[in-house]
N, C-alpha and C. Protein backbone atom coordinates (compact mmCIF):
# COMPACT_ATOMS: atom_id res chain seq x y z
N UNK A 1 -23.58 121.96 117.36
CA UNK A 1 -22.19 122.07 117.76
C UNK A 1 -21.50 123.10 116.85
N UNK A 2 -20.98 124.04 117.32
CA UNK A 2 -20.19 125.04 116.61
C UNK A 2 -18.65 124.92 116.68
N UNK A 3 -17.90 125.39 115.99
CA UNK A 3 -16.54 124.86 115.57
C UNK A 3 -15.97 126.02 115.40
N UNK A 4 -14.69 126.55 115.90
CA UNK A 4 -14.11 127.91 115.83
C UNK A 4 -13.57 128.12 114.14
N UNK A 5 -14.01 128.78 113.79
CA UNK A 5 -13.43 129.77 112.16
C UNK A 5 -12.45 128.67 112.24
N UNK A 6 -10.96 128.78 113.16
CA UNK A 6 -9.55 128.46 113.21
C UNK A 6 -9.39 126.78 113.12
N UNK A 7 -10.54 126.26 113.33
CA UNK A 7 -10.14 124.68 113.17
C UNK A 7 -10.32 124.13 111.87
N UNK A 8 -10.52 124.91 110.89
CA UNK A 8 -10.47 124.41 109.90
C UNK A 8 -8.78 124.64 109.25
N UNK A 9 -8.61 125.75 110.06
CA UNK A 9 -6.77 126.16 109.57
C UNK A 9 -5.90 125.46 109.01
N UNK A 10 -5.98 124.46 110.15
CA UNK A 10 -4.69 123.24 109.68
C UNK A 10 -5.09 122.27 108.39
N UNK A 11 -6.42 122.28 108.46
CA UNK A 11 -6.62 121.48 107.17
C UNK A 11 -6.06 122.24 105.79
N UNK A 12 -6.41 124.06 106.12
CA UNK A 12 -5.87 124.56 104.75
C UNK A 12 -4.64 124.22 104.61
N UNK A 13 -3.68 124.51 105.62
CA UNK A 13 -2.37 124.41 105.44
C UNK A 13 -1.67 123.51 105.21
N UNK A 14 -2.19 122.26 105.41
CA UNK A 14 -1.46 121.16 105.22
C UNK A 14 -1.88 120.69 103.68
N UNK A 15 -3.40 121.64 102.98
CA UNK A 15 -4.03 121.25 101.40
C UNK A 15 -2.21 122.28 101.07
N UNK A 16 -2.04 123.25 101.55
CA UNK A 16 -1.26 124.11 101.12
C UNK A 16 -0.04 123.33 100.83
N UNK A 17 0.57 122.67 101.75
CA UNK A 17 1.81 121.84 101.97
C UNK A 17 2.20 120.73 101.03
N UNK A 18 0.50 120.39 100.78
CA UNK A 18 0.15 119.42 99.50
C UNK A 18 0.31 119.95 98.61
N UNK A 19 0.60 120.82 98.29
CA UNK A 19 0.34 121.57 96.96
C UNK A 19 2.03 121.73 96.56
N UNK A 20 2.43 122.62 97.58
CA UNK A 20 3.76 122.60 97.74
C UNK A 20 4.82 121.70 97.14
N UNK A 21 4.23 120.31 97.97
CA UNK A 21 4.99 119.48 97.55
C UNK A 21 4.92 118.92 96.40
N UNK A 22 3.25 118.63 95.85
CA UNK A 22 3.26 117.74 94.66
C UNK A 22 4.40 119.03 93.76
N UNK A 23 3.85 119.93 93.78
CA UNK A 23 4.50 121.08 92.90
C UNK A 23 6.21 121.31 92.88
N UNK A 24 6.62 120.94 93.84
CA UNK A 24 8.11 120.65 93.58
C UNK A 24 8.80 119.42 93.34
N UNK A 25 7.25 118.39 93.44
CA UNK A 25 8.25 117.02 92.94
C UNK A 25 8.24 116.81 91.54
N UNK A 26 7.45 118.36 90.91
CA UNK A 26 7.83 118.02 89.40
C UNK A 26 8.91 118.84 89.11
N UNK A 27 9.84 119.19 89.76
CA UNK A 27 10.78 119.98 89.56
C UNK A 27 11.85 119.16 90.08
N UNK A 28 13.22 119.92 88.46
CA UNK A 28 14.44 118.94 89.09
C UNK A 28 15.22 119.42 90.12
N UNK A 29 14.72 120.51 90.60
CA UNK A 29 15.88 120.74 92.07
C UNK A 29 14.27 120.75 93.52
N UNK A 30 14.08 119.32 94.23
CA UNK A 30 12.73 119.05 94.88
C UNK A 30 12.84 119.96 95.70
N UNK A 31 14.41 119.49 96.72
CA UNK A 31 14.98 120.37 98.33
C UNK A 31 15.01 121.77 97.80
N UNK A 32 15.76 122.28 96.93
CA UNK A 32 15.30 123.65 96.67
C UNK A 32 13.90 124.42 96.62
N UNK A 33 13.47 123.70 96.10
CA UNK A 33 11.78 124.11 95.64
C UNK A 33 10.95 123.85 97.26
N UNK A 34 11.55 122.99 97.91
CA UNK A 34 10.87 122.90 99.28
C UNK A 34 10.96 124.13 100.02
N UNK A 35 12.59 124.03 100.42
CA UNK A 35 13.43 125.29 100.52
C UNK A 35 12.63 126.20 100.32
N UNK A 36 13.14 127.10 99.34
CA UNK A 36 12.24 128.48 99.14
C UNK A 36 10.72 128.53 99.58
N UNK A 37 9.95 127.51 98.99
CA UNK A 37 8.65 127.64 98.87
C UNK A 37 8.29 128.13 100.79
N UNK A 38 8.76 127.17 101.12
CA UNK A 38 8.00 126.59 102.69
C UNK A 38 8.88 127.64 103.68
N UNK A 39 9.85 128.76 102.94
CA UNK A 39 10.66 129.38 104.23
C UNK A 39 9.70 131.03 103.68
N UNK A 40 8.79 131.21 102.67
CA UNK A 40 8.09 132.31 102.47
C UNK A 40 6.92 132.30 103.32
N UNK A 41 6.78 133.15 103.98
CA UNK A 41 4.99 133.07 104.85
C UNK A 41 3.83 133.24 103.74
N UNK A 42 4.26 133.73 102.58
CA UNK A 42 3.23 133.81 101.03
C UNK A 42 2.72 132.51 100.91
N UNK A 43 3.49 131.54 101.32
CA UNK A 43 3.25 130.42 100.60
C UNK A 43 2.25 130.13 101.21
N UNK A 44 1.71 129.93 102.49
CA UNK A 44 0.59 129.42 103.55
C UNK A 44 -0.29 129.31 102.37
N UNK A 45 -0.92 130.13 102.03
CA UNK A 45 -2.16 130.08 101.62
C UNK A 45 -2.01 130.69 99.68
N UNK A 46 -0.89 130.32 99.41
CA UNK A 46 -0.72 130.57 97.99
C UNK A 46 -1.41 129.40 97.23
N UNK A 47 -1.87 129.90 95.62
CA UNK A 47 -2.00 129.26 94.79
C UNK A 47 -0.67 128.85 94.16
N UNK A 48 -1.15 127.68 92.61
CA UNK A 48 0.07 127.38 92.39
C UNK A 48 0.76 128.80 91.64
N UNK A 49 -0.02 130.09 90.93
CA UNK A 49 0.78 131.05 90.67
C UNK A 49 1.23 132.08 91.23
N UNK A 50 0.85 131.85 92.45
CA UNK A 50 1.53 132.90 93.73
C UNK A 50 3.30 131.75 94.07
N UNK A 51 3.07 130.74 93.81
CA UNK A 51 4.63 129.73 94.22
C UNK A 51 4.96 129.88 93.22
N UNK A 52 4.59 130.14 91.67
CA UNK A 52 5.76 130.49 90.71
C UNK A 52 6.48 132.00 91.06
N UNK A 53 5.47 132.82 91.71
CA UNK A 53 5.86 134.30 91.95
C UNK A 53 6.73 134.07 93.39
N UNK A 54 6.49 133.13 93.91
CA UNK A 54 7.50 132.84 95.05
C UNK A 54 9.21 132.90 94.65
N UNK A 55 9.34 132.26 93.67
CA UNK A 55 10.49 131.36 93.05
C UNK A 55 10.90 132.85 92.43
N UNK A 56 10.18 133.47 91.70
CA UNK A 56 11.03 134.59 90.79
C UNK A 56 11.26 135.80 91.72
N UNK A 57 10.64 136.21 92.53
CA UNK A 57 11.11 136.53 93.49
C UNK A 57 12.25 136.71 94.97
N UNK A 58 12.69 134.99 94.77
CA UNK A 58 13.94 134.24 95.41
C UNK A 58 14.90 134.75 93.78
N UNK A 59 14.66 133.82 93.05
CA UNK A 59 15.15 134.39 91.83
C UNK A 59 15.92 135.81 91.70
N UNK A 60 14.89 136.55 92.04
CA UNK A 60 15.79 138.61 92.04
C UNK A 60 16.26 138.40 93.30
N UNK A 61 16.21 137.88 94.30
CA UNK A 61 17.13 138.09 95.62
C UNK A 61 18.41 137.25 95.21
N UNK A 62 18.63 136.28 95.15
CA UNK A 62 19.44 135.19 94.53
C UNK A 62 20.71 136.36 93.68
N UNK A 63 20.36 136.85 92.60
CA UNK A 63 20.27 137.23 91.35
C UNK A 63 21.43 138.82 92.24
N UNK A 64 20.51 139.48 92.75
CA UNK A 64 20.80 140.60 93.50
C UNK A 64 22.23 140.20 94.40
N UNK A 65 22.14 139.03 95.17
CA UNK A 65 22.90 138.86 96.16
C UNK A 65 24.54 138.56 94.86
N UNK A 66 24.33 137.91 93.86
CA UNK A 66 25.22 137.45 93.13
C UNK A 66 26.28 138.45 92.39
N UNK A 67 25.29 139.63 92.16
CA UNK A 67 26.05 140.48 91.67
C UNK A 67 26.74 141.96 92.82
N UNK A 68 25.79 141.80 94.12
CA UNK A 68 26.82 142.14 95.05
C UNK A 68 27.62 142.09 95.50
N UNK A 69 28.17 140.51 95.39
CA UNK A 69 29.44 139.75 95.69
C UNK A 69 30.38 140.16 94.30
N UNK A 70 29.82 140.23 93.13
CA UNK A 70 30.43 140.19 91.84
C UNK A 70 31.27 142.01 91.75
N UNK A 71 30.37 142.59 92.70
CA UNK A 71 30.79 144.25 92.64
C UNK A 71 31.93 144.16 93.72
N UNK A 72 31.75 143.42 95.05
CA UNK A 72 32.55 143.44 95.46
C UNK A 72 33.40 143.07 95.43
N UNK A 73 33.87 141.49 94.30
CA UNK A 73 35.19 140.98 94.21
C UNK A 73 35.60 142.48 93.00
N UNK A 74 34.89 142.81 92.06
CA UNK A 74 35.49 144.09 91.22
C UNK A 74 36.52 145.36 91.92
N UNK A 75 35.99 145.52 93.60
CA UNK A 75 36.65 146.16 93.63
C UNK A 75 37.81 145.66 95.03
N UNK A 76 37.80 144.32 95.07
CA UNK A 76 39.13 144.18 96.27
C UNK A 76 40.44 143.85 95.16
N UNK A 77 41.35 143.26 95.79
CA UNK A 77 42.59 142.22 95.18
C UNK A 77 42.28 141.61 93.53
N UNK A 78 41.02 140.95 94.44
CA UNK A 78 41.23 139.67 92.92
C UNK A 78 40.83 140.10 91.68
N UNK A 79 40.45 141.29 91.56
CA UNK A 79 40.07 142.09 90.31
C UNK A 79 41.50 142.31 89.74
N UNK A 80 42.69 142.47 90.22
CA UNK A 80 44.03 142.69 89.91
C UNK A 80 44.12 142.32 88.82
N UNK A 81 44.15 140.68 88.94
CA UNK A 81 44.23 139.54 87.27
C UNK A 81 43.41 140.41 86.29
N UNK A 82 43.80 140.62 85.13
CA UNK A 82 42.87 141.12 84.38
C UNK A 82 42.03 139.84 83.54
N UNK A 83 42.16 138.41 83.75
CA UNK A 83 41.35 137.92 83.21
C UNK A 83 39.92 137.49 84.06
N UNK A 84 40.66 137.60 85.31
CA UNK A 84 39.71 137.16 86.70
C UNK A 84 38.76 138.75 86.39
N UNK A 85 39.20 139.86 86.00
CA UNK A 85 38.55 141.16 85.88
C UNK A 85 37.21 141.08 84.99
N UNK A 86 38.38 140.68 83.69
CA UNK A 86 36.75 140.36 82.27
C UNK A 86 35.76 139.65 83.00
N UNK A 87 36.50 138.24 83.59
CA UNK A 87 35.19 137.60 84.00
C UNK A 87 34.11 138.49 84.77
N UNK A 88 34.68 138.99 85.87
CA UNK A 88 33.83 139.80 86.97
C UNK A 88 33.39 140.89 86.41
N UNK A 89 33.56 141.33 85.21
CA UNK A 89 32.74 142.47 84.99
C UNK A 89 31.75 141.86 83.77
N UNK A 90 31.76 140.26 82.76
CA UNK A 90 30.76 140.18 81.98
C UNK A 90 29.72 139.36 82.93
N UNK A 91 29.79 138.97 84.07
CA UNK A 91 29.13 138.44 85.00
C UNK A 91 28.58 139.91 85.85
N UNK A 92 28.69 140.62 85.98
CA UNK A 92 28.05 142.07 86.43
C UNK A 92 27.21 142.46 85.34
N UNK A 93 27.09 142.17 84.50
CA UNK A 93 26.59 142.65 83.48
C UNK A 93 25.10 141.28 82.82
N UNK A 94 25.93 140.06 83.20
CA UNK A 94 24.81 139.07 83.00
C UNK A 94 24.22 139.70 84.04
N UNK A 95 24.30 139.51 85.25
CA UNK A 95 23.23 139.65 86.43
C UNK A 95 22.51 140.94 86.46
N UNK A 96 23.03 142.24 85.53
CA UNK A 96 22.24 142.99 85.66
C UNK A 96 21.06 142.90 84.46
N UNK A 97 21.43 142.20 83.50
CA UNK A 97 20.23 141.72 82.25
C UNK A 97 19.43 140.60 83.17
N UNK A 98 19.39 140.06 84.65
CA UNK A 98 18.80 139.03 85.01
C UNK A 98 17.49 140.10 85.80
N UNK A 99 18.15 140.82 86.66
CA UNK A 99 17.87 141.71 87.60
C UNK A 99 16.90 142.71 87.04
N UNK A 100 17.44 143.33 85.86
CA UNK A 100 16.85 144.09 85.14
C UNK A 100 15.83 143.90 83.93
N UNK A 101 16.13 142.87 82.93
CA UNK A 101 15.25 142.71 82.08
C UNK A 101 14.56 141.74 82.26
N UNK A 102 14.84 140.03 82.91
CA UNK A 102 14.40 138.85 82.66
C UNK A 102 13.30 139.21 83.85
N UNK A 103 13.72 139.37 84.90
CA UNK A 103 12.55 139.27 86.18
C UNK A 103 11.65 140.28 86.19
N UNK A 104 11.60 141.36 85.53
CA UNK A 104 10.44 142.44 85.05
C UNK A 104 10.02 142.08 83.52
N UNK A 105 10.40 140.98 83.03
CA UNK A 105 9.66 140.94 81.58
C UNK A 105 8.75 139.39 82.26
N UNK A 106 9.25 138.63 83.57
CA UNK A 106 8.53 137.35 83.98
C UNK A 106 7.39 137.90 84.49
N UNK A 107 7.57 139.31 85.27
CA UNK A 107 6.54 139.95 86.38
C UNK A 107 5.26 140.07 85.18
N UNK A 108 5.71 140.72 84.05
CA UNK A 108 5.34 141.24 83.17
C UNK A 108 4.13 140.44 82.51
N UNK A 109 4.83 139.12 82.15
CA UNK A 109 4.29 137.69 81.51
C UNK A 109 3.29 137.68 82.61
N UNK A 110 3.59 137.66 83.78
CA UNK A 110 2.36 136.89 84.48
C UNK A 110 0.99 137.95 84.52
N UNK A 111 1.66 139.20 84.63
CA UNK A 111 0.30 140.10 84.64
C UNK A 111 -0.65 139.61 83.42
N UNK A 112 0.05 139.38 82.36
CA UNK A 112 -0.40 139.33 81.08
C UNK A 112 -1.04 138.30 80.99
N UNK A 113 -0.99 136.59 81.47
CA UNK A 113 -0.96 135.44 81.25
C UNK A 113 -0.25 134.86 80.64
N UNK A 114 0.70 135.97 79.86
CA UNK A 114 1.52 134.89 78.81
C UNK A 114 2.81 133.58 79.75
N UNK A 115 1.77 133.11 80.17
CA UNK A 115 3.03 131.83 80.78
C UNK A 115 4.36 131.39 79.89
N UNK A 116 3.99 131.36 78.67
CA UNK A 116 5.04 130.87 77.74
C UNK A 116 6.22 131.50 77.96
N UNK A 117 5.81 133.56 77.62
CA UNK A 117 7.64 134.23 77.89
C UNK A 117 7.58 134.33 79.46
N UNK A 118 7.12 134.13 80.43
CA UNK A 118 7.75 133.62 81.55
C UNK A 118 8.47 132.70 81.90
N UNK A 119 8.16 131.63 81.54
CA UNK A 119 8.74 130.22 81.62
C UNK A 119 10.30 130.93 80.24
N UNK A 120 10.22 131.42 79.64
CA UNK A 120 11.40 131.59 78.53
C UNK A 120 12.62 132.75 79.36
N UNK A 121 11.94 133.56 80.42
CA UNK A 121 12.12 134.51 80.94
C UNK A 121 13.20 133.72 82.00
N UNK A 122 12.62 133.11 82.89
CA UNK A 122 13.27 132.04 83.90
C UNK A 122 14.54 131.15 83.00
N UNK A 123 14.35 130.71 82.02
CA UNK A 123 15.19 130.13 81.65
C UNK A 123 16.36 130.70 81.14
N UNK A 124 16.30 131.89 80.22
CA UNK A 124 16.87 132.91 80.27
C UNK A 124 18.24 133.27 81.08
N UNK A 125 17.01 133.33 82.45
CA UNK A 125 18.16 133.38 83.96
C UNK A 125 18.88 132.32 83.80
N UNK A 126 18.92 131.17 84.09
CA UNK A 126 19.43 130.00 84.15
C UNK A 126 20.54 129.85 83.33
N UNK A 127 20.17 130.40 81.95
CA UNK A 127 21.25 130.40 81.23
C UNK A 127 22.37 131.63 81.39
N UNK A 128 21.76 132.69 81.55
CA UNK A 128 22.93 133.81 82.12
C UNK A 128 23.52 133.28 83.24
N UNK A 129 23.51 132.30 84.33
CA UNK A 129 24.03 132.32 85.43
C UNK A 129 25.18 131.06 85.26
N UNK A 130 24.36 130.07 83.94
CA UNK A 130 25.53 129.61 83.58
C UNK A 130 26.41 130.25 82.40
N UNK A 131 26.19 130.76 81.94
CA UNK A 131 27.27 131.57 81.54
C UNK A 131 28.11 132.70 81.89
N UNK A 132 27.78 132.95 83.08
CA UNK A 132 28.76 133.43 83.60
C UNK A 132 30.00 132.77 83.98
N UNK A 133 29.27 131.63 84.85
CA UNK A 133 30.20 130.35 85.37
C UNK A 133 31.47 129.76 84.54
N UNK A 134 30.96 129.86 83.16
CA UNK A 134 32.26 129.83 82.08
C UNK A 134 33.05 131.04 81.82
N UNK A 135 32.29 131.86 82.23
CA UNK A 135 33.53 133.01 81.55
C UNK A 135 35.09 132.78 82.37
N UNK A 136 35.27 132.27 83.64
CA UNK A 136 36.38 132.21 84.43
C UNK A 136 36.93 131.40 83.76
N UNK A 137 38.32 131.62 83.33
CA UNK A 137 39.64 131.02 83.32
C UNK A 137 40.00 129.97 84.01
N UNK A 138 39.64 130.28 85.61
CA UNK A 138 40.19 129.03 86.48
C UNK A 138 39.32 128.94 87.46
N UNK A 139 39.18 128.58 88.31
CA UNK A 139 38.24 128.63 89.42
C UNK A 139 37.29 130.07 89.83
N UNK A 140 35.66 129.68 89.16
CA UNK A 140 35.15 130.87 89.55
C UNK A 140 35.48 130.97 90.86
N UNK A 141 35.00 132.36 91.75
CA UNK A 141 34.47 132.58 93.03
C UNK A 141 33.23 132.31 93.25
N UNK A 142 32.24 132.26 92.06
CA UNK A 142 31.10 132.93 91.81
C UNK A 142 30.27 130.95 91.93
N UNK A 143 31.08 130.20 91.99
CA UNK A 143 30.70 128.74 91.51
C UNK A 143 29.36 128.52 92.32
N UNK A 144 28.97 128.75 93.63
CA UNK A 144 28.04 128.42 94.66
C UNK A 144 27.12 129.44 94.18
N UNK A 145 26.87 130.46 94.22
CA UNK A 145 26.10 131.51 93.89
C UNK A 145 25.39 131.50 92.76
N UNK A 146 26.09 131.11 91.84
CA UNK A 146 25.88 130.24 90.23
C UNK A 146 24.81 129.76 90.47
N UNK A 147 25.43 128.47 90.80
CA UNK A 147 24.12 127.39 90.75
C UNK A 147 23.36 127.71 91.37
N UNK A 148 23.24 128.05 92.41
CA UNK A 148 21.92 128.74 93.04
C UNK A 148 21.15 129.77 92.43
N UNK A 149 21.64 130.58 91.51
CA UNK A 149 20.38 131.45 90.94
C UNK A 149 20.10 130.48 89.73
N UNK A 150 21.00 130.16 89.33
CA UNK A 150 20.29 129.10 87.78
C UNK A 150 19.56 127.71 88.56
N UNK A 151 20.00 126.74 89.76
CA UNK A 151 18.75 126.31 90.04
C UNK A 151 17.31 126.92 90.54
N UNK A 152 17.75 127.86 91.20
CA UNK A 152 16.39 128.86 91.25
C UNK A 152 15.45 129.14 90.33
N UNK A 153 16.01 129.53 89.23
CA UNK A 153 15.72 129.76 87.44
C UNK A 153 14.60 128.85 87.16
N UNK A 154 15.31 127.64 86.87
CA UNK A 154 14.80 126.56 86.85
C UNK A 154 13.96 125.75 87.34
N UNK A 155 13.44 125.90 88.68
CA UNK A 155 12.29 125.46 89.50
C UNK A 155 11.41 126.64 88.92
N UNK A 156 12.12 128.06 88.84
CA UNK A 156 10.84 128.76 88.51
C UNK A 156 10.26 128.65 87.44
N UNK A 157 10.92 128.01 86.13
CA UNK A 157 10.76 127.84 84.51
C UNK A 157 9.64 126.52 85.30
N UNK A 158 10.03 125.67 85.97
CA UNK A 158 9.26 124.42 86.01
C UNK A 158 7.74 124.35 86.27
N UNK A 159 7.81 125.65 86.98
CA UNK A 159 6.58 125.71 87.56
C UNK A 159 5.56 126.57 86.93
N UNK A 160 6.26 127.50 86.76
CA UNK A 160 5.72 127.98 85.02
C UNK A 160 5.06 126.88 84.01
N UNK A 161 5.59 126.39 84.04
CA UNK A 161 5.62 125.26 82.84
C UNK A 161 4.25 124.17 83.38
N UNK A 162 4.06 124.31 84.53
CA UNK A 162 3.02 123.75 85.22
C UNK A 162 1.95 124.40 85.42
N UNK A 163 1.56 125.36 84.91
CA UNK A 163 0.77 126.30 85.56
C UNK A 163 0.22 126.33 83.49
N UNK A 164 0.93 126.26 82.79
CA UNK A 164 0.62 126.27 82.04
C UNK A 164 -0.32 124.94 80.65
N UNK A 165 0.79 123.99 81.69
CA UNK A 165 -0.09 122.57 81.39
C UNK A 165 -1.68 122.77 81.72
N UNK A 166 -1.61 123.01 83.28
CA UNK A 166 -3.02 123.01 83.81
C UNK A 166 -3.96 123.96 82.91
N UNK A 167 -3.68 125.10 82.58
CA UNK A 167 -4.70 126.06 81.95
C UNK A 167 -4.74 125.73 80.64
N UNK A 168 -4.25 125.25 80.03
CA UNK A 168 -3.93 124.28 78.65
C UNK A 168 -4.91 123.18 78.80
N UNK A 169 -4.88 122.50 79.53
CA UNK A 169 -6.00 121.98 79.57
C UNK A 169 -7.12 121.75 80.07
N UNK A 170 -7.51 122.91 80.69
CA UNK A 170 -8.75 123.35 81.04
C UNK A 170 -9.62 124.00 79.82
């Protein structure tokens, strides 16, 4: 009895789905980590360090999208306030140290193996995105966008951090 190549498919994908999931239930944002992971077509058939490269990848889009909005409140109305201004321009400036140094020094780490400044790299983010969030006076704009690249951050630090257990103890 012969069996088409393709029927074994679903079994990969659903080992894949398994993977997926155990891998975001060690992370504290799960629905996010589902989220991203399962809306990339990478993921089908990713290992667990192709889903950390998933995450830092959402991460620079995230990251990117945050400081487009951040260029664009710079140049409508609400840039007027000059304290609403400082904020929007040291938050242009976090996101471009996110954009620019943290997610090419993570790319960097992984070529290398060094899991450690990856996982430091991600966190990094997390922390620039909350500190931006404080620089506002009164109600960021930036509040939703925030948390979303610093929970992003953070699933990606997590999984990092998992990838590193495992080879640690191998």
């Amino acid at each position: 009895m012969f069996l088409p190549i393709n029927a074994f498919r679903p079994t990969l994908l659903l080992g894949n789905l398994n993977l997926i999931e155990r891998t975001c239930r060690q992370t504290p944002f799960y629905d996010l980590c589902i989220w991203s992971l399962k809306s990339s077509p990478e993921s089908r058939d990713a290992n667990l360090k192709k889903l950390a490269q998933i995450m830092v990848d959402s991460l620079k889009t995230r990251a990117t999208e945050t400081l487009d909005l951040t260029d664009e409140l710079l140049h409508d109305g609400l840039a007027l306030d000059p304290a609403m201004k400082k904020a929007l321009t040291s938050c242009a400036e976090r996101y471009n140290v996110i954009i620019k140094r943290d997610v090419p020094e993570i790319n960097e780490a992984f070529k290398t193996g060094n899991y450690k400044f990856a996982e430091k790299g991600a966190n990094d983010a997390a922390v620039e995105a909350n500190s931006c969030e404080i620089e506002f006076p009164a109600k960021s704009p930036l509040t939703d966008m925030n948390k979303v690249v610093h929970d992003v951050s953070v699933v990606a630090a997590s999984i990092v951090k998992i990838i590193q257990t495992k080879f640690s103890i191998m």
